[in-house]
N, C-alpha and C. Protein backbone atom coordinates (compact mmCIF):
# COMPACT_ATOMS: atom_id res chain seq x y z
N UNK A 1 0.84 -1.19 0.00
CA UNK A 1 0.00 0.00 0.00
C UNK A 1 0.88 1.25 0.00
N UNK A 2 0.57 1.83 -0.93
CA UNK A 2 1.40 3.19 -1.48
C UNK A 2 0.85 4.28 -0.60
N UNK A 3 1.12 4.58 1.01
CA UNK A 3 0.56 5.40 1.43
C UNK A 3 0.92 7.05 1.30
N UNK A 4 0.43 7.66 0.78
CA UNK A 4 0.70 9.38 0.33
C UNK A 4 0.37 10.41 0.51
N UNK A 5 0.81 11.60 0.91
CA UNK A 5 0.13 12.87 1.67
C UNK A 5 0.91 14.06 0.99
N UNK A 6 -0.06 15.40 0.28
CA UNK A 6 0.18 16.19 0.03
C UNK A 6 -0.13 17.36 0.62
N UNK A 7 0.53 18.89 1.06
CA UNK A 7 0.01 19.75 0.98
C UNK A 7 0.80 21.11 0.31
N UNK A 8 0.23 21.97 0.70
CA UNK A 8 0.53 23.48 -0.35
C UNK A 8 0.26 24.32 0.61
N UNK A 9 1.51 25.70 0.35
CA UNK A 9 1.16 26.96 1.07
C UNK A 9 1.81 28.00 -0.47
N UNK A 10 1.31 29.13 -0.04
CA UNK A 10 1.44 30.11 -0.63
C UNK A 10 2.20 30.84 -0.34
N UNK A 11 3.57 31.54 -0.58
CA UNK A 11 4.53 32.06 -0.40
C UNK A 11 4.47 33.88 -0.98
N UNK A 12 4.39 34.66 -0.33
CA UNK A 12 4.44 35.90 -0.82
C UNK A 12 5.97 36.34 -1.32
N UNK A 13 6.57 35.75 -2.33
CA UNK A 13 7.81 35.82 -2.89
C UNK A 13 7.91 35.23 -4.56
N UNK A 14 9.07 35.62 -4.71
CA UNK A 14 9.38 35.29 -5.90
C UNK A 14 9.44 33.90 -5.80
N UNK A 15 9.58 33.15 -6.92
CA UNK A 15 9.90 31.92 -6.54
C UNK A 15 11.72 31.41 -6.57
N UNK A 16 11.99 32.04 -7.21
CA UNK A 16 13.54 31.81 -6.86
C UNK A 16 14.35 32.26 -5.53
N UNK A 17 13.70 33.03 -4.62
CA UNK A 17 13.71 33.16 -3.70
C UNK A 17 12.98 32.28 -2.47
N UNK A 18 12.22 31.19 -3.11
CA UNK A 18 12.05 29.95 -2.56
C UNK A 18 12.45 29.06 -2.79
N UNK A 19 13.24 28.62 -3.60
CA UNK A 19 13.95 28.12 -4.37
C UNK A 19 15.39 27.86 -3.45
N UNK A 20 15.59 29.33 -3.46
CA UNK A 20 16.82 29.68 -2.41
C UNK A 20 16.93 29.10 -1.06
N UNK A 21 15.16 28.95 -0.55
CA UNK A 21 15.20 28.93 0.88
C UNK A 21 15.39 27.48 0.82
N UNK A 22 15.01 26.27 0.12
CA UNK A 22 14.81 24.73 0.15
C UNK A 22 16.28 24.48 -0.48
N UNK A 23 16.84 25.25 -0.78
CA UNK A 23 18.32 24.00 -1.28
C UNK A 23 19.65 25.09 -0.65
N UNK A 24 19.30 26.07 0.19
CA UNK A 24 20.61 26.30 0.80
C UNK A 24 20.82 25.84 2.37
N UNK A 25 21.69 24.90 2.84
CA UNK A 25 21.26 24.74 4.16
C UNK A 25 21.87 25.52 5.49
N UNK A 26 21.72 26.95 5.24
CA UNK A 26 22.19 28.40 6.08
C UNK A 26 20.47 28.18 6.43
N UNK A 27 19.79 28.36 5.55
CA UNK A 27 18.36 28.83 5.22
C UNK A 27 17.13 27.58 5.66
N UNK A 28 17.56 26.47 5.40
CA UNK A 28 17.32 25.38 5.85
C UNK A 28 17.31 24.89 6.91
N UNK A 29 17.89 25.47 8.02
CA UNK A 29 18.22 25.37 9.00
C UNK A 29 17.11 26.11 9.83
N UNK A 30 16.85 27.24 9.36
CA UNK A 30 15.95 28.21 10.03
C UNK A 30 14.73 27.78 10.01
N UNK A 31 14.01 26.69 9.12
CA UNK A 31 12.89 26.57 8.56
C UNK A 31 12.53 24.90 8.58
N UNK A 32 13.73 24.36 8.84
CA UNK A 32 13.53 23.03 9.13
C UNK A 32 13.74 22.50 10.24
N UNK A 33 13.72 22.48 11.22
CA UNK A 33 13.69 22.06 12.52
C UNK A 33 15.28 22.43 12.93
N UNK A 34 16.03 23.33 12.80
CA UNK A 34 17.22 23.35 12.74
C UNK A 34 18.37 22.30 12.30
N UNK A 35 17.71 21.68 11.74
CA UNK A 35 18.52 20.66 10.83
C UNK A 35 20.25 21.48 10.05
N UNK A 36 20.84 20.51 10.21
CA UNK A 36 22.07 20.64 9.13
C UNK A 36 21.91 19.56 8.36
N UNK A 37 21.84 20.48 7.06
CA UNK A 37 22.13 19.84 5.74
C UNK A 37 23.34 20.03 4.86
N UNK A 38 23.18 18.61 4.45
CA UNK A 38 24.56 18.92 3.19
C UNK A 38 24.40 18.09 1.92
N UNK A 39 24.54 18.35 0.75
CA UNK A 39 24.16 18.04 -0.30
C UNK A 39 25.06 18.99 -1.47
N UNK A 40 24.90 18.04 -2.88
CA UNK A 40 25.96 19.20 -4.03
C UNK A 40 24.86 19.64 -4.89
N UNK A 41 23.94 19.46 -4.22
CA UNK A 41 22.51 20.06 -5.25
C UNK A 41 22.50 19.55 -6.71
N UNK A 42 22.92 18.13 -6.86
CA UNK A 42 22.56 17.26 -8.41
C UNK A 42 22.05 15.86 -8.09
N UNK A 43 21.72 15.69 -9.09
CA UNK A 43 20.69 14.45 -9.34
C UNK A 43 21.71 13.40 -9.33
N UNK A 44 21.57 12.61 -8.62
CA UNK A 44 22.38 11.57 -7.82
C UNK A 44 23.42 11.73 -6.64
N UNK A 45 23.28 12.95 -6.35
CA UNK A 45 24.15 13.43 -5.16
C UNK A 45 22.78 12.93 -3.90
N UNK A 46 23.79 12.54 -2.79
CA UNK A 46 23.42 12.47 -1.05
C UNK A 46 22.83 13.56 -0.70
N UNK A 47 21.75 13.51 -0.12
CA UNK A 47 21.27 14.37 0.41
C UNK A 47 21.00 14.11 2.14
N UNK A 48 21.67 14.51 2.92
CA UNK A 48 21.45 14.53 4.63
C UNK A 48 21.37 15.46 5.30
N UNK A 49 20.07 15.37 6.09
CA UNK A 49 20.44 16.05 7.25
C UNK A 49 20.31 15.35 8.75
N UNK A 50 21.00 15.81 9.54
CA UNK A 50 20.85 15.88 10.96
C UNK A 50 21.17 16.59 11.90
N UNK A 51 20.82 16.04 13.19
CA UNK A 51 20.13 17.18 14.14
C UNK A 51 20.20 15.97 15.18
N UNK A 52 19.04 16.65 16.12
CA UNK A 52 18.57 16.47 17.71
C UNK A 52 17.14 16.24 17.66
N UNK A 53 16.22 15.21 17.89
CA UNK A 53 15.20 14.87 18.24
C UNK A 53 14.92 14.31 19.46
N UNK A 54 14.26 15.17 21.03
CA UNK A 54 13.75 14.74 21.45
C UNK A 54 15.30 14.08 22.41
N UNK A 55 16.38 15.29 22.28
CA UNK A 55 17.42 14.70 23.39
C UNK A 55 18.41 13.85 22.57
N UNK A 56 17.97 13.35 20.96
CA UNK A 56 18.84 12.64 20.78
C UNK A 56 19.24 12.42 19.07
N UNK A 57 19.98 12.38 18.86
CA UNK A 57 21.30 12.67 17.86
C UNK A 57 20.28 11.90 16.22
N UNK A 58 20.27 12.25 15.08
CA UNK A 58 19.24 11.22 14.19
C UNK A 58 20.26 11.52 12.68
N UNK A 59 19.70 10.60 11.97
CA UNK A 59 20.40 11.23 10.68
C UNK A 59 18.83 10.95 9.47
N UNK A 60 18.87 11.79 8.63
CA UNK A 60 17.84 11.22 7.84
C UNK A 60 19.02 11.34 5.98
N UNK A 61 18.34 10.38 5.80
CA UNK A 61 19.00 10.54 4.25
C UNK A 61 18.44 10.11 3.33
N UNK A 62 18.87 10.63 1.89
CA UNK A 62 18.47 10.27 0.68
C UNK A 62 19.76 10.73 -0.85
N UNK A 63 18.74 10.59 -1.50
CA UNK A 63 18.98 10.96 -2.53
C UNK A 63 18.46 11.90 -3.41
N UNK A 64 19.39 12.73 -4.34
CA UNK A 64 18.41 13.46 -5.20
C UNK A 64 18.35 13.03 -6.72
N UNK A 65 16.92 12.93 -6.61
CA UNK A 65 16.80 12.04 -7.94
C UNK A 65 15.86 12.54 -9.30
N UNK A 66 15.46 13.90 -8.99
CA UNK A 66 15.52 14.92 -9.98
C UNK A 66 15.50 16.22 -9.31
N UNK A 67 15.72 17.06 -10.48
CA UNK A 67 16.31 18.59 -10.05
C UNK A 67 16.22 19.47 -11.33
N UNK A 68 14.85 20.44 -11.18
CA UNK A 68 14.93 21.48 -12.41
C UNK A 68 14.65 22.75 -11.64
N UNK A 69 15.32 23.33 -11.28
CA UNK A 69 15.63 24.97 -10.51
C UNK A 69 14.87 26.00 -11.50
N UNK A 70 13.77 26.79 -10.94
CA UNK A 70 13.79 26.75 -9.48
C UNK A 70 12.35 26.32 -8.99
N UNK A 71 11.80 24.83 -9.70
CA UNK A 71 10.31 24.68 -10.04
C UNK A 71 10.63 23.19 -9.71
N UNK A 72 11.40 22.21 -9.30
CA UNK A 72 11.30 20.63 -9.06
C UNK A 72 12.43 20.43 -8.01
N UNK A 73 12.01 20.14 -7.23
CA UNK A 73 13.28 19.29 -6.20
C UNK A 73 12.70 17.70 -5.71
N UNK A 74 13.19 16.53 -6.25
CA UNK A 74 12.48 15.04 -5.86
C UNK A 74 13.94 14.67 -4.77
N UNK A 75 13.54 14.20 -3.61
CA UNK A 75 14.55 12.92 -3.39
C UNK A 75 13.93 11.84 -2.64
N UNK A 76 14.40 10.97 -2.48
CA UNK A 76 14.26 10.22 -1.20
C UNK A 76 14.63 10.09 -0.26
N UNK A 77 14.01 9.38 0.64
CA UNK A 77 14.09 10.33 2.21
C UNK A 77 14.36 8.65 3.29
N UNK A 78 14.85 8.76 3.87
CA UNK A 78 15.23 7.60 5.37
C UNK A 78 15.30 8.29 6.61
N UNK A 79 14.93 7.68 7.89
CA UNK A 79 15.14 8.44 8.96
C UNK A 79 15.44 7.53 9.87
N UNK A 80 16.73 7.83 10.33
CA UNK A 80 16.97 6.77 11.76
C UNK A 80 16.11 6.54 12.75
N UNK A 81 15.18 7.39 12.69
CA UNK A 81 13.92 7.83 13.95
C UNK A 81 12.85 6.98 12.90
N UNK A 82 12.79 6.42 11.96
CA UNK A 82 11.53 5.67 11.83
C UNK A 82 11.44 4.33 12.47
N UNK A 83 12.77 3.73 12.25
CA UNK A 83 12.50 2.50 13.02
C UNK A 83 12.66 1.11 12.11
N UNK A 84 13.02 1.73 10.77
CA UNK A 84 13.00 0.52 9.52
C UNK A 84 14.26 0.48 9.38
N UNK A 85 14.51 -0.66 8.90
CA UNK A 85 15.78 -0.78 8.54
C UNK A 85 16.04 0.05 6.61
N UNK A 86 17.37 0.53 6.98
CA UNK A 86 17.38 1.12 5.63
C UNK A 86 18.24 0.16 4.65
N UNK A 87 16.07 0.59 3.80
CA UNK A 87 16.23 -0.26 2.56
C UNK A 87 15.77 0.13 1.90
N UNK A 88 15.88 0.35 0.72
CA UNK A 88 14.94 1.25 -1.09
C UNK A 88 13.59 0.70 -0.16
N UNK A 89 13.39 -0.02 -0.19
CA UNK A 89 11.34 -0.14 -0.02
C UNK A 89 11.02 0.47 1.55
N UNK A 90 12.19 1.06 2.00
CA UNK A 90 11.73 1.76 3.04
C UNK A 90 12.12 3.01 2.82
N UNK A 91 12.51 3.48 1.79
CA UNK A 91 12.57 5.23 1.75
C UNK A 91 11.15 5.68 1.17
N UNK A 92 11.03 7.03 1.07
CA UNK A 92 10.03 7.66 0.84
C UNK A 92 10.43 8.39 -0.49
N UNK A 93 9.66 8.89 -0.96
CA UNK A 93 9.97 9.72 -2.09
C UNK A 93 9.49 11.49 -1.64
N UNK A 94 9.99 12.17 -1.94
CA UNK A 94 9.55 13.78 -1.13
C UNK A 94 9.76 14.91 -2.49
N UNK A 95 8.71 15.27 -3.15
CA UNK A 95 9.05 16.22 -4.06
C UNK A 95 8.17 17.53 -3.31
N UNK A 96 9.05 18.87 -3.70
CA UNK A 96 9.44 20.27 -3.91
C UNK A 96 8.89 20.59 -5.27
N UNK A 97 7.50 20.73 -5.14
CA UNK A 97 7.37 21.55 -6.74
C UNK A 97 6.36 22.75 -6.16
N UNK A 98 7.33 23.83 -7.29
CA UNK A 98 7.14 25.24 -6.46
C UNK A 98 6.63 25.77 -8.29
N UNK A 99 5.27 26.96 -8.23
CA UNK A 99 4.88 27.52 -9.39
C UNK A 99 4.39 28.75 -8.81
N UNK A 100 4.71 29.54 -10.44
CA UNK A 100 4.34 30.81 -9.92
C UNK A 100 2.73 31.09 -9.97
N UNK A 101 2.55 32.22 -8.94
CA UNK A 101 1.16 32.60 -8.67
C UNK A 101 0.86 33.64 -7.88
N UNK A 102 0.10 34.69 -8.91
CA UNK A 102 -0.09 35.92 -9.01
C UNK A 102 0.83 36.77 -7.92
N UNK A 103 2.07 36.33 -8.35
CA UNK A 103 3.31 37.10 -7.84
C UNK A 103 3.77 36.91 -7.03
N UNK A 104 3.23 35.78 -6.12
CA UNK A 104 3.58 34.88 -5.58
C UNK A 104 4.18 33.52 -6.09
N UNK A 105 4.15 32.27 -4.88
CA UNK A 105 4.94 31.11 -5.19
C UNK A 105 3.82 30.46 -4.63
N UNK A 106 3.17 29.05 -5.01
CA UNK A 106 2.74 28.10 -4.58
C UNK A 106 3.53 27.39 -4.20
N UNK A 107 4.12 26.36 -3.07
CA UNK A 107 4.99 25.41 -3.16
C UNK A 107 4.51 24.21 -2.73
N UNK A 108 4.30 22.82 -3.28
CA UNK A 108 3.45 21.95 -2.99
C UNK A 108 4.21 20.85 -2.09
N UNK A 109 4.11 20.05 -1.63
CA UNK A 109 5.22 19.02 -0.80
C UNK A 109 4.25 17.92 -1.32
N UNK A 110 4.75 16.65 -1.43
CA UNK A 110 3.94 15.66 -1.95
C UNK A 110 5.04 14.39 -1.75
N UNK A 111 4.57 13.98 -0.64
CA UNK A 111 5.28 12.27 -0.19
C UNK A 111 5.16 11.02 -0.65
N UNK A 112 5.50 10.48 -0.83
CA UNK A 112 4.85 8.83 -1.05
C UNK A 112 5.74 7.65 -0.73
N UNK A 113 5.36 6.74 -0.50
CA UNK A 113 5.45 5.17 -0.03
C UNK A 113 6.28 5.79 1.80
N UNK A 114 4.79 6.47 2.40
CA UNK A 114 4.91 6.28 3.94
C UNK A 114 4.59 4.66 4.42
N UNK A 115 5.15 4.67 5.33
CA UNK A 115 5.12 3.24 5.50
C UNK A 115 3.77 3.18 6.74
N UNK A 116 2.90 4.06 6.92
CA UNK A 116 1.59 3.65 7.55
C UNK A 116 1.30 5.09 7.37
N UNK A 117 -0.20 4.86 7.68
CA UNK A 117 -1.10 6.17 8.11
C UNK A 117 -1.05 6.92 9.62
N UNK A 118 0.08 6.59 10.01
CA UNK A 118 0.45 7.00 11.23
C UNK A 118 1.81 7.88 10.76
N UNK A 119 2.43 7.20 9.48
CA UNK A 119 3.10 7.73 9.48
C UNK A 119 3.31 9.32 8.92
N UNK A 120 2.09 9.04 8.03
CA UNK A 120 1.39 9.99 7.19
C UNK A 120 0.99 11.16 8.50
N UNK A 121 0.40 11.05 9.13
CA UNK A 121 -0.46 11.94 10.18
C UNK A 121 1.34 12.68 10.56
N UNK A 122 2.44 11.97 11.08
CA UNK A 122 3.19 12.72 11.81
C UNK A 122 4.11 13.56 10.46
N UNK A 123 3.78 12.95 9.82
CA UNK A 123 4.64 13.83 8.67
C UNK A 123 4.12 14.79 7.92
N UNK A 124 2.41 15.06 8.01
CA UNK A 124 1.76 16.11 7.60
C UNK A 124 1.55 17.20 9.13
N UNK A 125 1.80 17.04 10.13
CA UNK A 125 1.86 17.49 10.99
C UNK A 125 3.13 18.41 11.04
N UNK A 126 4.43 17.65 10.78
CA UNK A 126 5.35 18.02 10.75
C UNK A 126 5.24 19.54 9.15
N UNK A 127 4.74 19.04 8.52
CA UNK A 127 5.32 19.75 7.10
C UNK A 127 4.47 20.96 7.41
N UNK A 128 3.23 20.83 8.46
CA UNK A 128 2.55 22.32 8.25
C UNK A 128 3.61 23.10 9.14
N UNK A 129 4.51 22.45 10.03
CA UNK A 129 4.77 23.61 11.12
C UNK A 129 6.05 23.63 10.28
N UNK A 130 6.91 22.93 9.43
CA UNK A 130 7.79 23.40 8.94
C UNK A 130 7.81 24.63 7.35
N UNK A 131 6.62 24.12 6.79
CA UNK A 131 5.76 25.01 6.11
C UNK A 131 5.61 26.88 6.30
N UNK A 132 4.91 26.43 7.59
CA UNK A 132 4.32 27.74 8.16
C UNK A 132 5.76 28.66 8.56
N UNK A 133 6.62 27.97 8.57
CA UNK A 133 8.23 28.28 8.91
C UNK A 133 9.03 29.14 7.72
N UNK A 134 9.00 28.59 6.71
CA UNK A 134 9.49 28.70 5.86
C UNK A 134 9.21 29.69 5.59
N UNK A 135 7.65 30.21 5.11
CA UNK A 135 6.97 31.16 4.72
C UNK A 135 7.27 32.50 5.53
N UNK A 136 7.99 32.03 6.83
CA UNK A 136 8.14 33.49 7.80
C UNK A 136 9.65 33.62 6.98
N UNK A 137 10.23 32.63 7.27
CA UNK A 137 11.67 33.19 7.13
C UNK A 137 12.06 33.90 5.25
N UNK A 138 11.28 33.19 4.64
CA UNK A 138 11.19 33.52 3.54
C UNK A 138 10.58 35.25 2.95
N UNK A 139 9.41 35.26 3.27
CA UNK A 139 8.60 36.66 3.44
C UNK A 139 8.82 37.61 4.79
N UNK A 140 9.83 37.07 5.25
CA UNK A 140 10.44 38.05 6.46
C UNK A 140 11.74 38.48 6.04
């Protein structure tokens, strides 16, 4: 079961200036749970970040497995904090597709192969407050 969860916010910015905020990790940091990221921003490059959850040390990783600036970012995603062993049928897929709108940015997040509807709930939970984040640091 292909479990999948999308949502969308509206960005009062250019879009290359959102663009900016999802693939630099100065900016990434501010807007993602204070995560450090590192990545060479191409399609087959590592993509990781980590941090501190909850007292304790995590790594999440993937890959980037397409990339058209400043309108597509896909990778896949692992998290030491899920609890699966890392394996392709346990990553996720996580695309970044950002369009323009009325002078603004739409930016959509769109997950797939969560491995439950539990998992779905904490990861749409997560994306509004990292969402709602973005949009400050971005339009601030």
């Amino acid at each position: 079961m292909d479990v999948r969860t999308e949502l969308s916010i509206m960005i009062d910015a250019p879009i290359e200036k959102v663009w900016e905020a999802i693939t630099t990790p100065e900016l990434i940091k501010r807007w993602f749970f204070g995560v450090d990221t590192s990545s060479e921003w191409t399609v087959g490059s590592p993509l990781v970040h980590t941090g501190e959850y909850q007292g304790k040390p995590y790594e999440d990783k993937g890959t980037i497995l397409e990339m058209e600036p400043p309108r597509l970012l896909v990778h896949s995603h692992w998290s030491s904090v899920s609890g699966l062993p890392d394996a392709p049928e346990n990553h996720e897929r996580v695309a970044y597709e950002l369009s323009e709108r009325d002078g603004g940015t739409e930016l959509t997040i769109r997950e797939s192969n969560l491995a439950s509807e539990d998992a779905k709930s904490a990861s749409e939970q997560g994306w509004r407050l990292a969402l709602g984040k973005l949009k400050e640091v971005v339009e601030g």
